[in-house]
PDB file of N, CA and C in Angstrom:
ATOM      1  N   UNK A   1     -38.077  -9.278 -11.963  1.00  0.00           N
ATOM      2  CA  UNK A   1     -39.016  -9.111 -10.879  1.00  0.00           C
ATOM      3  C   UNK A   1     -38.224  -9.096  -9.571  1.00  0.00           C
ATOM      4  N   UNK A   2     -38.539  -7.914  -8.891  1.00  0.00           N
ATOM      5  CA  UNK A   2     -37.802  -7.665  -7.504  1.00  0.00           C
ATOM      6  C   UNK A   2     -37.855  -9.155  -6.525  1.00  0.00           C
ATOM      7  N   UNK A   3     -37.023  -9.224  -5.913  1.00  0.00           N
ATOM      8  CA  UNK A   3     -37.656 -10.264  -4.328  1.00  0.00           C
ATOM      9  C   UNK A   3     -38.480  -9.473  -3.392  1.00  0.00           C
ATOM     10  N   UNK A   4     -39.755  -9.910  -3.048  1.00  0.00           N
ATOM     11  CA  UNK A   4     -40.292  -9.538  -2.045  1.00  0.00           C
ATOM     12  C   UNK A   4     -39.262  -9.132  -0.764  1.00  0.00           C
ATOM     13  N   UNK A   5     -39.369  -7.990  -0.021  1.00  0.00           N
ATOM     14  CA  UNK A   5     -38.606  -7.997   0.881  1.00  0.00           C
ATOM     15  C   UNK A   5     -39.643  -8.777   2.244  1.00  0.00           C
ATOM     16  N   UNK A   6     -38.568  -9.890   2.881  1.00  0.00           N
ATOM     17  CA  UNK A   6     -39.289 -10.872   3.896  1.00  0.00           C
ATOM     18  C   UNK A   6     -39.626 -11.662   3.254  1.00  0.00           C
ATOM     19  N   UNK A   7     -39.633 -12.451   2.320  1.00  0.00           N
ATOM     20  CA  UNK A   7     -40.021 -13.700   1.677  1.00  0.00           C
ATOM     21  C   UNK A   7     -39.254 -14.604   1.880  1.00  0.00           C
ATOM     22  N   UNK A   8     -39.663 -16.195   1.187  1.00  0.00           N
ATOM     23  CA  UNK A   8     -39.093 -17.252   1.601  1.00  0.00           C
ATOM     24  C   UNK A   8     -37.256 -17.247   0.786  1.00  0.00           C
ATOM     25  N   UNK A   9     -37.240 -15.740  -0.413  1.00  0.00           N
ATOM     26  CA  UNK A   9     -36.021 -16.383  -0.968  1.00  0.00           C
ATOM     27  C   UNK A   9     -34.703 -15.735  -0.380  1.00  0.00           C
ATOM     28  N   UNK A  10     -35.209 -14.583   0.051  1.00  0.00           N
ATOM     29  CA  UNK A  10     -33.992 -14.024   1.000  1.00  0.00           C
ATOM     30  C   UNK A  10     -33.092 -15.049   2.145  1.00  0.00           C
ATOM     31  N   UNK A  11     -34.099 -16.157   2.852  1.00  0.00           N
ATOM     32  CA  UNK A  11     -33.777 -16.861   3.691  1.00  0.00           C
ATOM     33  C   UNK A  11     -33.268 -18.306   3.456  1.00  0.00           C
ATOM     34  N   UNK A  12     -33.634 -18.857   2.101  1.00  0.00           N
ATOM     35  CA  UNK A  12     -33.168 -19.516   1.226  1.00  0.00           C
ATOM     36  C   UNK A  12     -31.312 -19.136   0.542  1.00  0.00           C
ATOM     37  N   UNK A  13     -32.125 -18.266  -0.263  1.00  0.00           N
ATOM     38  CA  UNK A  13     -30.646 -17.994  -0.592  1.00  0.00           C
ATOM     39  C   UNK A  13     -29.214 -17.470   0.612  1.00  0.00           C
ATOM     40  N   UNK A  14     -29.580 -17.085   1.773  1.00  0.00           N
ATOM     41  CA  UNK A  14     -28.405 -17.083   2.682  1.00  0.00           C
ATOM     42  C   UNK A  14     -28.156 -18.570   3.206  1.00  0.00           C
ATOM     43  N   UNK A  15     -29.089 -18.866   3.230  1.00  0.00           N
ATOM     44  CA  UNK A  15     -28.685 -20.843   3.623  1.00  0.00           C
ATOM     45  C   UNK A  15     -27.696 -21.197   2.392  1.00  0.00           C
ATOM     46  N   UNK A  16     -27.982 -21.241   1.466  1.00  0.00           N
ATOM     47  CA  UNK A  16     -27.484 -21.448   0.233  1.00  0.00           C
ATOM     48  C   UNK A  16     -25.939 -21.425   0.436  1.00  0.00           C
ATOM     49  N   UNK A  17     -25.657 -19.767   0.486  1.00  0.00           N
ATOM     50  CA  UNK A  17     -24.961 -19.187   0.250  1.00  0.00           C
ATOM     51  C   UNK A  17     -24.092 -19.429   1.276  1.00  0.00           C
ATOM     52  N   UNK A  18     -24.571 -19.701   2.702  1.00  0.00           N
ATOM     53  CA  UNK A  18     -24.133 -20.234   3.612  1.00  0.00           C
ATOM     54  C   UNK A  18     -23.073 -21.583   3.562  1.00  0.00           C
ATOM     55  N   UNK A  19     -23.733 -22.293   2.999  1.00  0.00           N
ATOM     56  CA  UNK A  19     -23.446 -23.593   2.962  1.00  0.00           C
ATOM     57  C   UNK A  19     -22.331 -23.745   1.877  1.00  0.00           C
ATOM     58  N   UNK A  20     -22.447 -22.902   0.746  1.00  0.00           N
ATOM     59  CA  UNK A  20     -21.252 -23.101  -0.195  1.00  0.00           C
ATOM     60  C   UNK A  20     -20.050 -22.568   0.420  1.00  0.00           C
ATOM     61  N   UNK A  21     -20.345 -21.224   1.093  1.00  0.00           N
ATOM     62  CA  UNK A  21     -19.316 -20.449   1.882  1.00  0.00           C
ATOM     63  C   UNK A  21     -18.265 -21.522   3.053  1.00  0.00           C
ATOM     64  N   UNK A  22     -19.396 -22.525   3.665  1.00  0.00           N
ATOM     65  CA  UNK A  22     -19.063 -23.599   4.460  1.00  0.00           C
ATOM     66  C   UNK A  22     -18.000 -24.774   3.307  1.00  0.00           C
ATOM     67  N   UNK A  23     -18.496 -24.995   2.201  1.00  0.00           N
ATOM     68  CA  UNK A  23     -17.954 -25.671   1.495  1.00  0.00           C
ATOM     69  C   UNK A  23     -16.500 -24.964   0.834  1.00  0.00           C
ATOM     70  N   UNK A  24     -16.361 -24.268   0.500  1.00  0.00           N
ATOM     71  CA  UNK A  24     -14.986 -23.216   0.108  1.00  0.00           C
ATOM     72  C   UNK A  24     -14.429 -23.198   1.326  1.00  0.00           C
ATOM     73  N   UNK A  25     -14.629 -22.558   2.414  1.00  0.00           N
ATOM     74  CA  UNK A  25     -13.632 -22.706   3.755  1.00  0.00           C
ATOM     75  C   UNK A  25     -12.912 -23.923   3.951  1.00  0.00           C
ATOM     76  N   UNK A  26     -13.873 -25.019   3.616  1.00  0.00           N
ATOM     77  CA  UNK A  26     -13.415 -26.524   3.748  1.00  0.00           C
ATOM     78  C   UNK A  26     -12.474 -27.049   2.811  1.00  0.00           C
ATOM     79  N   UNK A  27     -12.726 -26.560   1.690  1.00  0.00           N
ATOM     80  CA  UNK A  27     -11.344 -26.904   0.485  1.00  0.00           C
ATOM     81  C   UNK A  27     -10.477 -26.196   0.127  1.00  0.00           C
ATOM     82  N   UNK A  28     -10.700 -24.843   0.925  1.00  0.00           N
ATOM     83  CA  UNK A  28      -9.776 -23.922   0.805  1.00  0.00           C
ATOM     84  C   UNK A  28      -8.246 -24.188   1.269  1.00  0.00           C
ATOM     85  N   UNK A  29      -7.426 -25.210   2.024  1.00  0.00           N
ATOM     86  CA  UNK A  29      -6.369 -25.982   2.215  1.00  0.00           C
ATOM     87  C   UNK A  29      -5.628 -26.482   1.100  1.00  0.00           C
ATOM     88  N   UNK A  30      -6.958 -27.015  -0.077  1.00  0.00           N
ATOM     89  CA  UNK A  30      -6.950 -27.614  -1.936  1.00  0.00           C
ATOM     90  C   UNK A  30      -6.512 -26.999  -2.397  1.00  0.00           C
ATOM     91  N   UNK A  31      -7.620 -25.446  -2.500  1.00  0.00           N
ATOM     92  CA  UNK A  31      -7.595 -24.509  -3.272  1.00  0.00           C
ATOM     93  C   UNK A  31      -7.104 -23.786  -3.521  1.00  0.00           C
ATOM     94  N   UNK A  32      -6.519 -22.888  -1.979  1.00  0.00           N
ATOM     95  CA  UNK A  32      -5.785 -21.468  -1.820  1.00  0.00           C
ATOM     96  C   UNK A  32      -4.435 -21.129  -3.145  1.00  0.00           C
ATOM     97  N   UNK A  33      -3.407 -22.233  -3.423  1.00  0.00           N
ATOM     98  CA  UNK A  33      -2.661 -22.191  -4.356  1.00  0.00           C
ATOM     99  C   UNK A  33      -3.650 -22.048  -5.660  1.00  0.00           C
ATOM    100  N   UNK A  34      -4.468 -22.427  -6.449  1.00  0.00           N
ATOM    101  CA  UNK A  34      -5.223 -22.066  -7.400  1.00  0.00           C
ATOM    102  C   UNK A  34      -5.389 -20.375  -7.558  1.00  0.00           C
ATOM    103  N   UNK A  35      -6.103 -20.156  -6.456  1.00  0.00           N
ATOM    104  CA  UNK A  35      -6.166 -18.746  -6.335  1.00  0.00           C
ATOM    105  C   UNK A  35      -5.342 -17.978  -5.887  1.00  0.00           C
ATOM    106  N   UNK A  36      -4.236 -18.205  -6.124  1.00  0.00           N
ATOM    107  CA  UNK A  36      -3.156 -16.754  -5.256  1.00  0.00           C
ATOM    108  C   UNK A  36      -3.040 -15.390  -5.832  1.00  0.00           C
ATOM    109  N   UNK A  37      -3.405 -15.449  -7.125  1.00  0.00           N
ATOM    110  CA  UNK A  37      -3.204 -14.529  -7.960  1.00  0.00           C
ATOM    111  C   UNK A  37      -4.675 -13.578  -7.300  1.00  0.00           C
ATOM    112  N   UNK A  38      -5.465 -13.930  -6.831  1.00  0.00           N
ATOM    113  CA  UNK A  38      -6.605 -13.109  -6.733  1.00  0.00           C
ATOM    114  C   UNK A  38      -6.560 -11.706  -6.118  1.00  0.00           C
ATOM    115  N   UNK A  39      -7.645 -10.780  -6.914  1.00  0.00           N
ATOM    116  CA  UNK A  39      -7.536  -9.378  -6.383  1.00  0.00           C
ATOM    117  C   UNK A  39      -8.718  -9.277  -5.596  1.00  0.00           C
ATOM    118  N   UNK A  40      -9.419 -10.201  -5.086  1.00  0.00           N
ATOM    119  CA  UNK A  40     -10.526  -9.624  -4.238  1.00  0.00           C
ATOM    120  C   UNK A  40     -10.343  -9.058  -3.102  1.00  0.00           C
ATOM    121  N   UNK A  41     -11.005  -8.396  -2.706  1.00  0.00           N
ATOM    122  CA  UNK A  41     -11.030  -7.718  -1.323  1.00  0.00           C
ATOM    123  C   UNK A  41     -12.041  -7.914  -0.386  1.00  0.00           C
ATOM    124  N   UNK A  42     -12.399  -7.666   0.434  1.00  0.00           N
ATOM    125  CA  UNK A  42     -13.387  -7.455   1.397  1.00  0.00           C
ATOM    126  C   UNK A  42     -14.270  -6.565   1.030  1.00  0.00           C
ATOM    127  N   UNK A  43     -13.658  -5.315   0.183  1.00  0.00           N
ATOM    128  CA  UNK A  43     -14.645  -4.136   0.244  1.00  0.00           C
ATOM    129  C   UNK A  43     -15.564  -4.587  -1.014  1.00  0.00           C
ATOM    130  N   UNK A  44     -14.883  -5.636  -1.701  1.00  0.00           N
ATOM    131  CA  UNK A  44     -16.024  -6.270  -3.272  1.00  0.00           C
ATOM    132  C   UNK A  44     -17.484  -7.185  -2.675  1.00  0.00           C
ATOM    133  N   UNK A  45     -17.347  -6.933  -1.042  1.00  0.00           N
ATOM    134  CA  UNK A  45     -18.319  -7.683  -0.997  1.00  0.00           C
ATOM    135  C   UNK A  45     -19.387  -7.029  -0.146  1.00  0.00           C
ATOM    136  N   UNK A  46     -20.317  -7.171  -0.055  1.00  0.00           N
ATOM    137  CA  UNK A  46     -21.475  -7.247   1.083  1.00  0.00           C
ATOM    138  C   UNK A  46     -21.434  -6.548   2.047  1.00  0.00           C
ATOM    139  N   UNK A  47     -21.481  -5.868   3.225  1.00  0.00           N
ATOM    140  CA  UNK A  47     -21.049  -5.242   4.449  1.00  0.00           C
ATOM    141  C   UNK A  47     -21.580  -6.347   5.279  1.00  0.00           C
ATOM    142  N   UNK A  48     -22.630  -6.888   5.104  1.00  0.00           N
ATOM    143  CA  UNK A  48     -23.755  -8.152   6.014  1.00  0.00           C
ATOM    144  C   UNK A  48     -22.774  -9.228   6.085  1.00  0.00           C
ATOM    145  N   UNK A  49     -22.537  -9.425   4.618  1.00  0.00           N
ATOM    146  CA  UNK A  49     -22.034 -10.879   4.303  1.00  0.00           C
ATOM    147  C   UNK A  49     -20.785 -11.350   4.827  1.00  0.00           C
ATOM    148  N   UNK A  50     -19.513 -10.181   4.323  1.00  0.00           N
ATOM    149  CA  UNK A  50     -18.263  -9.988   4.753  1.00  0.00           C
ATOM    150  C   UNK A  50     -18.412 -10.150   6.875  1.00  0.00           C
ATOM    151  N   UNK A  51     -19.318  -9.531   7.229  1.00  0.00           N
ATOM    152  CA  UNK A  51     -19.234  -9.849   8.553  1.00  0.00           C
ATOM    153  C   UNK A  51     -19.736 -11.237   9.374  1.00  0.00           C
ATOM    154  N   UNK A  52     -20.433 -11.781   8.653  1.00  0.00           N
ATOM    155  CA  UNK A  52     -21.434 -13.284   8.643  1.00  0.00           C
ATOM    156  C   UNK A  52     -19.660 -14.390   8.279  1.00  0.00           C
ATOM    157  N   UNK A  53     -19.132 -14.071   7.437  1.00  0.00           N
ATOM    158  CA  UNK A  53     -18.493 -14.860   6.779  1.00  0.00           C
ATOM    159  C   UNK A  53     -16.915 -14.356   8.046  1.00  0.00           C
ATOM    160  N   UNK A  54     -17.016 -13.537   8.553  1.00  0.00           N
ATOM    161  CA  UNK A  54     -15.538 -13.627   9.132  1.00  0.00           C
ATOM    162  C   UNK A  54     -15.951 -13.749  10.279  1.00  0.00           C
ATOM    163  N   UNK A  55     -17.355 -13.760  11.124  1.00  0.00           N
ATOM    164  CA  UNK A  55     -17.453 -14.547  11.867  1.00  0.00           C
ATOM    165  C   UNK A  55     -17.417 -15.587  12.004  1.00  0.00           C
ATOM    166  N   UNK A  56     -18.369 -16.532  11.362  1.00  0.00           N
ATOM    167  CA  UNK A  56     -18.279 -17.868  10.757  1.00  0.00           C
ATOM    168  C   UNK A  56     -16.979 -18.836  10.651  1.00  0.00           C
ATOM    169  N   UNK A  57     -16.304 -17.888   9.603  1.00  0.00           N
ATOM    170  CA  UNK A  57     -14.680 -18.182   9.051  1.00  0.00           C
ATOM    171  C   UNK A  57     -13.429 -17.539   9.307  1.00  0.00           C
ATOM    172  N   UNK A  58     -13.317 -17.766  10.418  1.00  0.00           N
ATOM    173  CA  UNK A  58     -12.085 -16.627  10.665  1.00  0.00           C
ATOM    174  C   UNK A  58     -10.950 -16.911  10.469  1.00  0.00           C
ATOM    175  N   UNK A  59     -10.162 -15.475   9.261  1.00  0.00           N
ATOM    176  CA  UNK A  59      -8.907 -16.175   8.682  1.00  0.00           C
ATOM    177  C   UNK A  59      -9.554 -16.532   6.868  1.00  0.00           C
ATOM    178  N   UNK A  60     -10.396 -16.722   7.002  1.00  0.00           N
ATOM    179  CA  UNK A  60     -10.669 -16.974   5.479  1.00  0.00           C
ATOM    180  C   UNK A  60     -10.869 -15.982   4.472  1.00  0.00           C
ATOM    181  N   UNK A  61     -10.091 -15.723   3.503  1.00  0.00           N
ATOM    182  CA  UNK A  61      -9.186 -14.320   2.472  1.00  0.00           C
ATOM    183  C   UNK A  61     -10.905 -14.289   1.628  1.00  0.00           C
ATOM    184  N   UNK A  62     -10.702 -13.428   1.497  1.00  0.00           N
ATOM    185  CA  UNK A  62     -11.950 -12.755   0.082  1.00  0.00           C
ATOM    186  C   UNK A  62     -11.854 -13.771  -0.929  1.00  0.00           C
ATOM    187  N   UNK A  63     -10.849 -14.242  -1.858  1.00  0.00           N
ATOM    188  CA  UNK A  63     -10.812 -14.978  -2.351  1.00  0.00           C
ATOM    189  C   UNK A  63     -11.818 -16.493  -2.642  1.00  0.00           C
ATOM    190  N   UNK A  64     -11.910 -16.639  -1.349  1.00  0.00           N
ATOM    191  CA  UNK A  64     -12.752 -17.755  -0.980  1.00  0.00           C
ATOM    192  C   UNK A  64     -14.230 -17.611  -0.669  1.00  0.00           C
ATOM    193  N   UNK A  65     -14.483 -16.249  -0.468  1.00  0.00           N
ATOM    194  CA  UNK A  65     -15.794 -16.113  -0.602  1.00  0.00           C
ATOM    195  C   UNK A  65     -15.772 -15.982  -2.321  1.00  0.00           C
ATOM    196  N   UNK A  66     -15.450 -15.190  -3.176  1.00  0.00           N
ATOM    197  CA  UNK A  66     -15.563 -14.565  -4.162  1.00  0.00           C
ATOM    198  C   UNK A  66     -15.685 -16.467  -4.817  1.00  0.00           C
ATOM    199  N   UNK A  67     -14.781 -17.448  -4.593  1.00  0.00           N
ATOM    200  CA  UNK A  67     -15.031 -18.797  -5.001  1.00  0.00           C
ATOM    201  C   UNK A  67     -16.182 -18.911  -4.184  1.00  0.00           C
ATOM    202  N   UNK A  68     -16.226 -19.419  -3.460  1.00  0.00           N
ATOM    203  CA  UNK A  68     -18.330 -19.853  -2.831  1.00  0.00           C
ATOM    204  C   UNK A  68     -19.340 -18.868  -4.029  1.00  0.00           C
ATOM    205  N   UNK A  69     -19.513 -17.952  -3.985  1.00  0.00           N
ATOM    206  CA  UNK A  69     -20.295 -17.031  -4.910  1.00  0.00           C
ATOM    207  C   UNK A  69     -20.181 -17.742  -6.467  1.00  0.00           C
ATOM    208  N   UNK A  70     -19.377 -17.813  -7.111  1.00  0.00           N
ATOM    209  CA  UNK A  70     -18.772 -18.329  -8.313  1.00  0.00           C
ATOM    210  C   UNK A  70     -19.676 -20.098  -8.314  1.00  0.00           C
ATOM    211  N   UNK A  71     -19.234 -20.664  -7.445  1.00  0.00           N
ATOM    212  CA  UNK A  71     -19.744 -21.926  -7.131  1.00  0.00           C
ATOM    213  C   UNK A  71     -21.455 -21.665  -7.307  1.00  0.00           C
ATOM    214  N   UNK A  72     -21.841 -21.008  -6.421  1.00  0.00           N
ATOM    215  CA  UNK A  72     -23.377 -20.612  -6.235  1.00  0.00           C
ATOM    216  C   UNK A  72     -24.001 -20.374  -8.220  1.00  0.00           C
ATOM    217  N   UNK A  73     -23.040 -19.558  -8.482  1.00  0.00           N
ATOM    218  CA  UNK A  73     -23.659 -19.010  -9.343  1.00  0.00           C
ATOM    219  C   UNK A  73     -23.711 -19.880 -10.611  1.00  0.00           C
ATOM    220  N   UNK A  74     -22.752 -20.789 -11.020  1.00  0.00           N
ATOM    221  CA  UNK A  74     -22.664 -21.847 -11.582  1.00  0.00           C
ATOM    222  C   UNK A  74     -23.542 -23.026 -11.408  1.00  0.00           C
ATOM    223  N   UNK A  75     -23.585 -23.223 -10.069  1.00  0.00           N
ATOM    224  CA  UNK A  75     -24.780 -24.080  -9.960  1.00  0.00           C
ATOM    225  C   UNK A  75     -26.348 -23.602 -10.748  1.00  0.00           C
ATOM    226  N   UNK A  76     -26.634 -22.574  -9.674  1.00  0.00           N
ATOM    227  CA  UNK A  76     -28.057 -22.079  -9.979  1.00  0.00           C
ATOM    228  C   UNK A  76     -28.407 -21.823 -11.404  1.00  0.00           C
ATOM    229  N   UNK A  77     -27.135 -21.480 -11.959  1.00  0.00           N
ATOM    230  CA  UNK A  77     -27.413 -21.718 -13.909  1.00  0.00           C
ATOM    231  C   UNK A  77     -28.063 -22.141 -14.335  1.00  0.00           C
ATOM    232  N   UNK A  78     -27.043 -23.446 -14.256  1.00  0.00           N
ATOM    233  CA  UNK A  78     -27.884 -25.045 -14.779  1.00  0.00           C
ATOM    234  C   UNK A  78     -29.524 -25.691 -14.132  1.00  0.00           C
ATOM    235  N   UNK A  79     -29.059 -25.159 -12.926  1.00  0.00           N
ATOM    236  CA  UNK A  79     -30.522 -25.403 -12.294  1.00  0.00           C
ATOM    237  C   UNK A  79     -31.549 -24.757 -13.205  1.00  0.00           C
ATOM    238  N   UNK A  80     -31.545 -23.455 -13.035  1.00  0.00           N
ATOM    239  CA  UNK A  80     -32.520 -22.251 -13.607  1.00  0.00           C
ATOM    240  C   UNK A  80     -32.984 -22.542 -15.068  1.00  0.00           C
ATOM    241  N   UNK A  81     -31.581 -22.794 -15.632  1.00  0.00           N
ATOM    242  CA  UNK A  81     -32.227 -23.631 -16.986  1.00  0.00           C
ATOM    243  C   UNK A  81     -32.852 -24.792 -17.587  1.00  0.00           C
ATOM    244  N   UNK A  82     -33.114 -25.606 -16.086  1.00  0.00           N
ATOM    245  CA  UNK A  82     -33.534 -26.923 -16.202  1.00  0.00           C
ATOM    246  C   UNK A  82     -34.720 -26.905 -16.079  1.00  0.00           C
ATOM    247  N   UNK A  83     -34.776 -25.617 -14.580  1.00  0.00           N
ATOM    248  CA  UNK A  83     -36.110 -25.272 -13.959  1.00  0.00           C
ATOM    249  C   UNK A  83     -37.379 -24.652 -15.313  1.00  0.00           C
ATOM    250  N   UNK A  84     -36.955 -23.784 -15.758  1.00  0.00           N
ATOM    251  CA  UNK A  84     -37.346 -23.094 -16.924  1.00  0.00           C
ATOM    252  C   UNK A  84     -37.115 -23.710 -18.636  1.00  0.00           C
ATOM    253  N   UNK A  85     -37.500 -24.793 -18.354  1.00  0.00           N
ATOM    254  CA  UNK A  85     -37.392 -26.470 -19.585  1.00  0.00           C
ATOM    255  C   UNK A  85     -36.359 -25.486 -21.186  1.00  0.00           C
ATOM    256  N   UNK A  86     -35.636 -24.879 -20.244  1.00  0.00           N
ATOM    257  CA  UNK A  86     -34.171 -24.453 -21.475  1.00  0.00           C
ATOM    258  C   UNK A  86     -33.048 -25.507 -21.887  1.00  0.00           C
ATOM    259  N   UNK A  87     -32.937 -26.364 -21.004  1.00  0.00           N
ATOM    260  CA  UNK A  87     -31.842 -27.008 -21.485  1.00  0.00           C
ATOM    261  C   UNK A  87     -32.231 -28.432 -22.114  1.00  0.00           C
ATOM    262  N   UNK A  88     -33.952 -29.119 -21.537  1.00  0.00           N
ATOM    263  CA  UNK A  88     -34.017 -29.583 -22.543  1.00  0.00           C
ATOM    264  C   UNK A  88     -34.644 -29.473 -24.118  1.00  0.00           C
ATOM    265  N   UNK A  89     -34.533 -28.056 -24.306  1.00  0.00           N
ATOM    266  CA  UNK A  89     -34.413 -27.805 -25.981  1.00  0.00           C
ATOM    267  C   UNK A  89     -33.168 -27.729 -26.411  1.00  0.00           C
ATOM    268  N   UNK A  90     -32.445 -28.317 -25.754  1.00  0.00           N
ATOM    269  CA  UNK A  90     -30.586 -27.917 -26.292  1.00  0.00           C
ATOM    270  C   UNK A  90     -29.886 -29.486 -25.888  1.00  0.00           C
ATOM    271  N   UNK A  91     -30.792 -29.960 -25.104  1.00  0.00           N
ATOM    272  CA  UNK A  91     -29.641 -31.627 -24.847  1.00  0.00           C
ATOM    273  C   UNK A  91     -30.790 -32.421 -24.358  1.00  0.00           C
ATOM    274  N   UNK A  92     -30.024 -33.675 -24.966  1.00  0.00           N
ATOM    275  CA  UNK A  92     -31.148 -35.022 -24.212  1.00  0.00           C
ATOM    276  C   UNK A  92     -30.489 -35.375 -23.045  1.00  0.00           C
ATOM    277  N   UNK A  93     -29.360 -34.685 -22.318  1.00  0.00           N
ATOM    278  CA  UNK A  93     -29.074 -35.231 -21.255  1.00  0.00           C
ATOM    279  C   UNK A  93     -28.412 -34.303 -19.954  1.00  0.00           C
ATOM    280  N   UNK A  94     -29.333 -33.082 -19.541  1.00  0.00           N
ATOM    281  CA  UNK A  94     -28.992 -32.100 -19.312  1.00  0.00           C
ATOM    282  C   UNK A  94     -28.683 -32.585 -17.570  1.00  0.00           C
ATOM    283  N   UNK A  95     -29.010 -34.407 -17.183  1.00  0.00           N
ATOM    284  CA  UNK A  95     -28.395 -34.984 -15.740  1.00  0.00           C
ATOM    285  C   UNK A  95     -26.961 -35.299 -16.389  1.00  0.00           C
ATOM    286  N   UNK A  96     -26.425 -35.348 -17.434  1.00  0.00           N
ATOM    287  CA  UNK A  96     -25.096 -35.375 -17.607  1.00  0.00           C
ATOM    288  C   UNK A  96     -24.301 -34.052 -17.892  1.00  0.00           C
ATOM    289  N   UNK A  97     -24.968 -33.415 -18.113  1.00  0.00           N
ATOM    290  CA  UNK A  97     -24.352 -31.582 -18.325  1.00  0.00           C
ATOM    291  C   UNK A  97     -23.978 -31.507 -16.872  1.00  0.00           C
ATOM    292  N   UNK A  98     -24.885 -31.386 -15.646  1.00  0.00           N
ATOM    293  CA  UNK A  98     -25.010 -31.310 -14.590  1.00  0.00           C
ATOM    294  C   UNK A  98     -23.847 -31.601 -14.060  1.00  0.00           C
ATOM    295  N   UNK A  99     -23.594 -33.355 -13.980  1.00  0.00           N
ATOM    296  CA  UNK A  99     -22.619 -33.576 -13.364  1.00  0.00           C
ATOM    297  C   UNK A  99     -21.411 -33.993 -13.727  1.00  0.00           C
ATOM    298  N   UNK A 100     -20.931 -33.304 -14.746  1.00  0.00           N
ATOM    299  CA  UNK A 100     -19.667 -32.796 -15.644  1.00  0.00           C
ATOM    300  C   UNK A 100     -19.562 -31.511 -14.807  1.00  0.00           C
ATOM    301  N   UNK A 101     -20.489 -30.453 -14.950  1.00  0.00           N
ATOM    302  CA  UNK A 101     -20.362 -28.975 -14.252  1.00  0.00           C
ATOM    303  C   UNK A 101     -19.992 -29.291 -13.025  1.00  0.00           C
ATOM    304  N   UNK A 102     -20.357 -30.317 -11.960  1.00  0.00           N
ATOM    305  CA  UNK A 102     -20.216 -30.883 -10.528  1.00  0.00           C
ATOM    306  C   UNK A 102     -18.735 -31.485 -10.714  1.00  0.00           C
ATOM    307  N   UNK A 103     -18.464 -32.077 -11.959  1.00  0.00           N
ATOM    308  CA  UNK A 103     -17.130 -32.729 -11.539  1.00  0.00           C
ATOM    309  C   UNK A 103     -16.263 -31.410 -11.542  1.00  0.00           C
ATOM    310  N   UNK A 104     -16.036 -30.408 -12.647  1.00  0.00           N
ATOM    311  CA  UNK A 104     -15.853 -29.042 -12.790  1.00  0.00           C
ATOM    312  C   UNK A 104     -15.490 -28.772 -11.681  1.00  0.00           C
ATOM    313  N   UNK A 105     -16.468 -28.467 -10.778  1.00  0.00           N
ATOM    314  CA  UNK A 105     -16.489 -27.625  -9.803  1.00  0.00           C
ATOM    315  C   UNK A 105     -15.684 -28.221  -8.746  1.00  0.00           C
ATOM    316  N   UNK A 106     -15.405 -29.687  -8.327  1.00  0.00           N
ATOM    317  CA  UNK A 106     -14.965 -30.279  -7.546  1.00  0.00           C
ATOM    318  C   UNK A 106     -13.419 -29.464  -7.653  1.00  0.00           C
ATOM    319  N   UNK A 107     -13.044 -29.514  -8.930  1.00  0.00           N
ATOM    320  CA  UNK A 107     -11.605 -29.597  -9.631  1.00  0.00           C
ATOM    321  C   UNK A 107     -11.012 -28.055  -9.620  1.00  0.00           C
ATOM    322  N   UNK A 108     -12.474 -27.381  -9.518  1.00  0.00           N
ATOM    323  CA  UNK A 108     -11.979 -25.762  -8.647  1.00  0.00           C
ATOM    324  C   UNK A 108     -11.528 -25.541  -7.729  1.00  0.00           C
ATOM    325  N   UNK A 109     -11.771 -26.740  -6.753  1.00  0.00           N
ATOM    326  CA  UNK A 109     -11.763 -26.575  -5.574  1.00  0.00           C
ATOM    327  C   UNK A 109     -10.075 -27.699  -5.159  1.00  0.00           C
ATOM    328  N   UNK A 110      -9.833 -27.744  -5.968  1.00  0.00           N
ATOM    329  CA  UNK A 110      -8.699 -28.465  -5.740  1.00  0.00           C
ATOM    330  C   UNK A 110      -8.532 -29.445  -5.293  1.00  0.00           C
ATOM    331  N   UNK A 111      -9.322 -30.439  -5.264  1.00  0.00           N
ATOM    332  CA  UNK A 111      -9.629 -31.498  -4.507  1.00  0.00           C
ATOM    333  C   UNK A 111      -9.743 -32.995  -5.488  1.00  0.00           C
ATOM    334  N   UNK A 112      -8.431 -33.686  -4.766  1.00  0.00           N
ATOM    335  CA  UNK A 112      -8.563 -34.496  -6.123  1.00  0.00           C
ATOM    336  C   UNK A 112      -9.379 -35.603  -6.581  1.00  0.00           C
ATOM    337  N   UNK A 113     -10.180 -35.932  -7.473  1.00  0.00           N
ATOM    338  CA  UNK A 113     -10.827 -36.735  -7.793  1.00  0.00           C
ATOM    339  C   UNK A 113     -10.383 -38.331  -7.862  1.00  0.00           C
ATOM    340  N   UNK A 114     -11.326 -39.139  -6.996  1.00  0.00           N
ATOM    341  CA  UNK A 114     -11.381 -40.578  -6.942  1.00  0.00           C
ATOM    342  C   UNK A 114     -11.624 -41.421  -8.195  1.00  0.00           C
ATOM    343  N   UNK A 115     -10.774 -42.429  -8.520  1.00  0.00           N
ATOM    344  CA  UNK A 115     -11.563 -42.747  -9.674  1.00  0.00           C
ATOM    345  C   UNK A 115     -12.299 -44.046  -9.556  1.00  0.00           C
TER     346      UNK A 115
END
C-alpha cells in the first residue's frame, strides 16, 4: 500500500531518518575504519536527502549515510514484526531479540561497549 502523499508518515520517517543520520555522524570518529572499504556514493542516494544530509553534516562520506539507512532498516524490522504479532509466534522473548539487535548495532558503530 502506497504512502499517502502529505501524511503523517512522510514526516515521521524523515525525523527518523534524521535522527539516525544524527546518530552515524556522531560515531562516525568509531566507525569510519569499519567502513573504509565502502563503495557508496552520493549518487546511491536521494537528491533531497544527499542535500539535507550535507547540509546538516558537512564532510560526512556516503558511507555514513548508507550506515544510518542500514541502522533504520534493522531497527524497523524487528519493530514491524513485533508490531504485526510475528515474532511472538517465533520467540517468548522478542524484548531480548531486540536488545541483542541494539547491542549489534552499537558494535557497528564502533563504539565500545561498557560492561
Amino acid at each position: 500500500m502506497p504512502v499517502p502523499h502529505g501524511g503523517a508518515a512522510p514526516e515521521a520517517a524523515h525525523r527518523v531518518c534524521a535522527g539516525l543520520t544524527a546518530l552515524a555522524a556522531a560515531a562516525w570518529p568509531h566507525a569510519e575504519h569499519l567502513y573504509e572499504s565502502s563503495e557508496f556514493e552520493w549518487s546511491d542516494f536521494d537528491g533531497g536527502l544527499v542535500d539535507k544530509v550535507r547540509a546538516d553534516f558537512p564532510g560526512l562520506p556516503p558511507a555514513a549515510v548508507a550506515l544510518a539507512l542500514r541502522l533504520w532498516g534493522r531497527l524497523h524490522g524487528l519493530v514491524s514484526l513485533d508490531v504485526y504479532g510475528h515474532l511472538r509466534t517465533q520467540t517468548i522473548s522478542p524484548d531480548k531479540l531486540f536488545r541483542e539487535e541494539v547491542t549489534q548495532l552499537v558494535r557497528s558503530l564502533g563504539i565500545p561497549l561498557r560492561s
